[in-house]
Protein backbone atom coordinates (compact mmCIF):
# COMPACT_ATOMS: atom_id res chain seq x y z
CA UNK A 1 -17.00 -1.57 -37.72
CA UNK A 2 -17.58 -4.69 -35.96
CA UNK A 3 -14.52 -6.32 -36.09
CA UNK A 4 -12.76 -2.83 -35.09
CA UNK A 5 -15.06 -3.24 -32.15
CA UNK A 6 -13.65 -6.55 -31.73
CA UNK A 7 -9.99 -5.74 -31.86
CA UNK A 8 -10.64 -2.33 -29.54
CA UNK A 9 -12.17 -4.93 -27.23
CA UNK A 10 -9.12 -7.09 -27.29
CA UNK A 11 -6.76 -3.64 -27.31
CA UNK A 12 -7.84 -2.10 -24.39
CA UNK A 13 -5.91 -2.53 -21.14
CA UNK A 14 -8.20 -3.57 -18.41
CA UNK A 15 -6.51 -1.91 -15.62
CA UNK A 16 -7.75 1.27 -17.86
CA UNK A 17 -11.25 0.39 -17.09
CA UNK A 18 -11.86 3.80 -15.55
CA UNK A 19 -10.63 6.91 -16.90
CA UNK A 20 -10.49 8.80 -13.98
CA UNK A 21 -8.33 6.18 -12.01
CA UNK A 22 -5.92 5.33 -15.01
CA UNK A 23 -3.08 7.68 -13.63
CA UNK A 24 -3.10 6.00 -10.25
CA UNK A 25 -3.40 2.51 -11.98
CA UNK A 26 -0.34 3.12 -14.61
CA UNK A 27 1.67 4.36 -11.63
CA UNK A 28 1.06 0.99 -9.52
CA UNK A 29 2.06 -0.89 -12.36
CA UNK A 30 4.86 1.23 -12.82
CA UNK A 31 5.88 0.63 -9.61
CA UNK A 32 5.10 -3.43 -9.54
CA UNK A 33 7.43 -3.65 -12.33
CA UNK A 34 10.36 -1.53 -10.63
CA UNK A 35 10.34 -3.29 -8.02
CA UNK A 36 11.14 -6.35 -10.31
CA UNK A 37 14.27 -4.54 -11.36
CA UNK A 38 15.31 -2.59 -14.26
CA UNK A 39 14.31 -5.45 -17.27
CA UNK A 40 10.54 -5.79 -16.09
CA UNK A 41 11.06 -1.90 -16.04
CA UNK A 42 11.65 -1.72 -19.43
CA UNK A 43 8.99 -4.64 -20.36
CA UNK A 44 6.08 -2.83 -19.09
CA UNK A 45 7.44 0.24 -20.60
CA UNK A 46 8.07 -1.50 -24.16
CA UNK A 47 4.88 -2.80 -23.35
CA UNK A 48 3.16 0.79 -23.34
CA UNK A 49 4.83 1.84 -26.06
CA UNK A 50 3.53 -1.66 -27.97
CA UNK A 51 -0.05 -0.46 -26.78
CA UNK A 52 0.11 3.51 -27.65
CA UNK A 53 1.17 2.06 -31.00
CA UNK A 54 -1.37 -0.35 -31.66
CA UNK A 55 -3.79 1.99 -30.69
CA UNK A 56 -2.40 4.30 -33.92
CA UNK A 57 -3.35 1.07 -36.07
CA UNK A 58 -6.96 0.32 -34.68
CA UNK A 59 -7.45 4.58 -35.47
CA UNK A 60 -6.17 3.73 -38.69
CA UNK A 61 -8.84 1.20 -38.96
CA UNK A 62 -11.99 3.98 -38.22
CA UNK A 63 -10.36 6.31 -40.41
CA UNK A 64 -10.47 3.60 -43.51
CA UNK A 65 -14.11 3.10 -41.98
CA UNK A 66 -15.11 6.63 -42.29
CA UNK A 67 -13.90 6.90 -45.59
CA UNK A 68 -15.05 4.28 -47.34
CA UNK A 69 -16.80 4.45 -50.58
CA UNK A 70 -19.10 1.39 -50.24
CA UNK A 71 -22.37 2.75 -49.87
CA UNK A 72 -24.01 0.18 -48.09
CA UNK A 73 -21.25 0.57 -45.41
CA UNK A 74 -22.04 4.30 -45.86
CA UNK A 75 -25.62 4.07 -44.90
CA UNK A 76 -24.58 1.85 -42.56
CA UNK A 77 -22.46 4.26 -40.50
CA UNK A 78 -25.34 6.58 -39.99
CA UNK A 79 -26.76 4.00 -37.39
CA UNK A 80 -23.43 3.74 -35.81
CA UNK A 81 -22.09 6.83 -35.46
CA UNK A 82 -22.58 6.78 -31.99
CA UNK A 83 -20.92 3.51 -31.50
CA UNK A 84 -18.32 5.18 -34.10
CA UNK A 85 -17.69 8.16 -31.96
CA UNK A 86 -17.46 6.37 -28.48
CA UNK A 87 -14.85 4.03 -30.07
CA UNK A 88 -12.82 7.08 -31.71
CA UNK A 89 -12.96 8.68 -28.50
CA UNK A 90 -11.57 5.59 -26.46
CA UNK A 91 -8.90 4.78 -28.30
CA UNK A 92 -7.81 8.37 -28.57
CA UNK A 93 -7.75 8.83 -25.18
CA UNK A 94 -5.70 5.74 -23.90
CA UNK A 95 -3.10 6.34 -26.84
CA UNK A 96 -2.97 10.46 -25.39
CA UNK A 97 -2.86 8.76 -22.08
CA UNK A 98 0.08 6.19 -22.82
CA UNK A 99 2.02 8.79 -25.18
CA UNK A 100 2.22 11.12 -23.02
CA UNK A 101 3.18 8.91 -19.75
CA UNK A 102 5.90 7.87 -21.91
């Protein structure tokens, strides 16, 4: 789990900091890059897409956590499910977030 946490940490776009101002952010970059022309356009885009789809792999990653059959890591996850769930949560909503702007 902690190198997940470590990768989500790495992951995770910082102009997403807030969820509540990540529309309004992802349109000013959108924007930004427009008016750079059509190729930094389709960078930022790729870019997205790149993100959404790492995103799928860290998910991945908690999945293989969650179903692991190492009990140590087992008893383990009963202390972290909290940490678990905020992570799971996070990552699912930037992915939704970038999918869908795509």
């Amino acid at each position: 789990l902690d190198s997940t946490e470590r990768i989500f940490q790495r992951w995770r776009k910082e102009w997403l900091a807030s969820e509540d101002k990540w529309g309004e952010a992802y349109e000013e970059a959108l924007a930004h890059a427009r008016t750079e022309g059509t190729h930094e356009t389709d960078i930022f885009l790729d870019q997205c897409a790149m993100h959404a789809l790492e995103g799928r792999t860290i998910l991945e990653a908690i999945r293989g956590i969650v179903h692991t059959s190492c009990p140590y890591c087992r008893e383990r996850l009963k202390y972290d499910s909290v940490l678990l769930y905020d992570l799971l949560v996070s990552v699912v909503s930037q992915v939704k977030f970038m999918e869908v702007k795509l």
